[in-house]
Protein backbone atom coordinates (compact mmCIF):
# COMPACT_ATOMS: atom_id res chain seq x y z
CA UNK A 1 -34.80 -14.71 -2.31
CA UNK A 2 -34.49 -18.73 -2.80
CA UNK A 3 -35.56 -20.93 0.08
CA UNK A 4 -33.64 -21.94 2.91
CA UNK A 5 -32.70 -25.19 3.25
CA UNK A 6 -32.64 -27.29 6.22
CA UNK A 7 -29.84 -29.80 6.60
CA UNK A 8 -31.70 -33.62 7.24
CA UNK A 9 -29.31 -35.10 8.64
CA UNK A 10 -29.42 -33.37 11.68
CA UNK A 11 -32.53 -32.05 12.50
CA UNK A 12 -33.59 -32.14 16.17
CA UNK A 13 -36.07 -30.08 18.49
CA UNK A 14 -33.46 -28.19 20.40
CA UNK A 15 -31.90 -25.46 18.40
CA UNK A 16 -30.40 -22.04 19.64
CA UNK A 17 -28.24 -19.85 17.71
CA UNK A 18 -25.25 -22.08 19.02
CA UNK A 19 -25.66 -25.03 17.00
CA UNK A 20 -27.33 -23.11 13.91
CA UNK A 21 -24.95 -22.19 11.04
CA UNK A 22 -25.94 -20.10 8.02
CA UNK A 23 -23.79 -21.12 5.06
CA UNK A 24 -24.86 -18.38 2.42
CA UNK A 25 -28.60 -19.71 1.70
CA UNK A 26 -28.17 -22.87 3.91
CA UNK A 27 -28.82 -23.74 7.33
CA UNK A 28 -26.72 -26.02 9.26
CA UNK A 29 -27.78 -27.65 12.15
CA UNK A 30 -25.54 -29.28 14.98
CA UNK A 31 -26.75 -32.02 17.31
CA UNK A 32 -25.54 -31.99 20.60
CA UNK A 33 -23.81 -36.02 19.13
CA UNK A 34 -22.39 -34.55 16.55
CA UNK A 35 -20.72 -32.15 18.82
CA UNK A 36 -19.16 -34.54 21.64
CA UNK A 37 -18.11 -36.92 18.48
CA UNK A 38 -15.81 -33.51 17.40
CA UNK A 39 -14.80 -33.40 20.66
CA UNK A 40 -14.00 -36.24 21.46
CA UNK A 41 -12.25 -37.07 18.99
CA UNK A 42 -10.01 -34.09 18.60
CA UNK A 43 -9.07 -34.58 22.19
CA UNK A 44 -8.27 -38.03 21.06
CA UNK A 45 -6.36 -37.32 17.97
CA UNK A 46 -5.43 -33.64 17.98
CA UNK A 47 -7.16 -30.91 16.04
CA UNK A 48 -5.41 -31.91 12.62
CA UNK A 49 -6.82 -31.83 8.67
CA UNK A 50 -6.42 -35.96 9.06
CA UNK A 51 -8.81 -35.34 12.34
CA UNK A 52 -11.58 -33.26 10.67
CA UNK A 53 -10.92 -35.68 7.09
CA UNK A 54 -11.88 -39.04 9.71
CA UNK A 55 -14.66 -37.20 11.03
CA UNK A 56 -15.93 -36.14 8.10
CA UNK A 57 -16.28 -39.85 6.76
CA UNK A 58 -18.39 -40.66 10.09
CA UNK A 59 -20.68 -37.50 9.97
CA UNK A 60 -22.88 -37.69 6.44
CA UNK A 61 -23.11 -34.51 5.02
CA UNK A 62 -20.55 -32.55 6.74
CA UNK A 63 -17.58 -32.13 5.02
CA UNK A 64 -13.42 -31.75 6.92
CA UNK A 65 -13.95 -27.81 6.96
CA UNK A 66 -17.44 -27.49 8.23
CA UNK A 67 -16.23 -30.04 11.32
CA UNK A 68 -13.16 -28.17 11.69
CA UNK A 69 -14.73 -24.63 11.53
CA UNK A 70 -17.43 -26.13 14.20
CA UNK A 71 -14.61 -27.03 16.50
CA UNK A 72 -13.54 -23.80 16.74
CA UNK A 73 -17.08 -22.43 17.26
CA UNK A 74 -17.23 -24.86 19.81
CA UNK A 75 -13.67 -24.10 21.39
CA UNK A 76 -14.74 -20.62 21.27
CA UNK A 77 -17.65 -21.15 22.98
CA UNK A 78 -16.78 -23.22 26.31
CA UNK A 79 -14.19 -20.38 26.71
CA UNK A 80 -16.94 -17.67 26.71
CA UNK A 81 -18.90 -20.03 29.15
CA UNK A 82 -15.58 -20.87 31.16
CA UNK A 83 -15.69 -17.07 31.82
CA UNK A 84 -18.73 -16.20 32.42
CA UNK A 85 -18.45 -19.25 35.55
CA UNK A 86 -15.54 -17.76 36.88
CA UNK A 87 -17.09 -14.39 36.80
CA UNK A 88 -20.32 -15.58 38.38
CA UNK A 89 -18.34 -17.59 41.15
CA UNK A 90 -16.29 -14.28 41.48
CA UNK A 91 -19.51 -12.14 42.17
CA UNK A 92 -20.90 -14.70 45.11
CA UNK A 93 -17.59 -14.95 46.56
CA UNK A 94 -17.15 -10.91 46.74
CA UNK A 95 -20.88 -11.24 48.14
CA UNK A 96 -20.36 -13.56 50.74
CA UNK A 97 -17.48 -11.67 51.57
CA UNK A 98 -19.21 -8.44 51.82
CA UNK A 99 -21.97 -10.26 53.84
CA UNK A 100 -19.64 -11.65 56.62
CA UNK A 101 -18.30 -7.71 56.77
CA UNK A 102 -21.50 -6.58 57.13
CA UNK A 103 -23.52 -8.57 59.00
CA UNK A 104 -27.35 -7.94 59.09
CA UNK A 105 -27.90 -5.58 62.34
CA UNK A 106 -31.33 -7.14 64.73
CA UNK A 107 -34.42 -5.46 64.07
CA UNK A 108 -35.29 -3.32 67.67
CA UNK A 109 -38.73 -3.42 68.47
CA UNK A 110 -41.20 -0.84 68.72
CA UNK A 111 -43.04 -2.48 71.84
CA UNK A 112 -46.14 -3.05 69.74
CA UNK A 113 -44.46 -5.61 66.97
CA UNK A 114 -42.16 -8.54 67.91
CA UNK A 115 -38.84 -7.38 66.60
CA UNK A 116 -37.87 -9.14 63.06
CA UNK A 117 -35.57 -12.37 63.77
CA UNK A 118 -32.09 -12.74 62.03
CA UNK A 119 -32.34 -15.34 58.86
């Protein structure tokens, strides 16, 4: 199997599968710049080939469908994590309802240990 190669113009310390991208025998790396610079600019100019092609001239290396295949990774991605908030704020709201349902009942003492206080 040939080498794989590591993409210099973006090499950083901080990489997680989310900003890795295996291209055949090629590794693509994403800095977190790189990313808001997609971002921001296709919420600028919207999401077109003339988008990605103006990118592409600012980012070295990365050509109109790499940036426009990384936007969508990216799109995809804040929707997952979009989710997965609304979920979690779901689960403490359905707890804090169940809590004020149930409320915790005072310990009753045993007359040799002071009963256990309410938190």
């Amino acid at each position: 199997l040939p080498p794989l190669q590591m993409s210099n113009t973006s090499v950083h310390t901080e990489l997680d599968a989310r900003n890795v991208v295996k291209l055949g025998d090629t590794i693509l790396t994403w800095t977190k710049e790189e990313d808001r610079q997609i971002l921001k600019t296709c919420q600028m100019i919207h999401p077109r080939s003339k988008a990605f092609a103006a990118l592409a001239r600012t980012l070295p290396g990365r050509s109109a469908k790499l940036i426009k295949d990384r936007h969508e990774t990216l799109l995809e991605l804040m929707k997952k994590a979009t989710k997965r908030k609304a979920k979690q704020l779901e689960k403490r709201q359905k707890q804090d309802s169940d809590d004020k349902r149930h409320p915790e009942q005072p310990a009753i003492s045993d007359g040799l240990n002071p009963p256990h206080t309410r938190q």
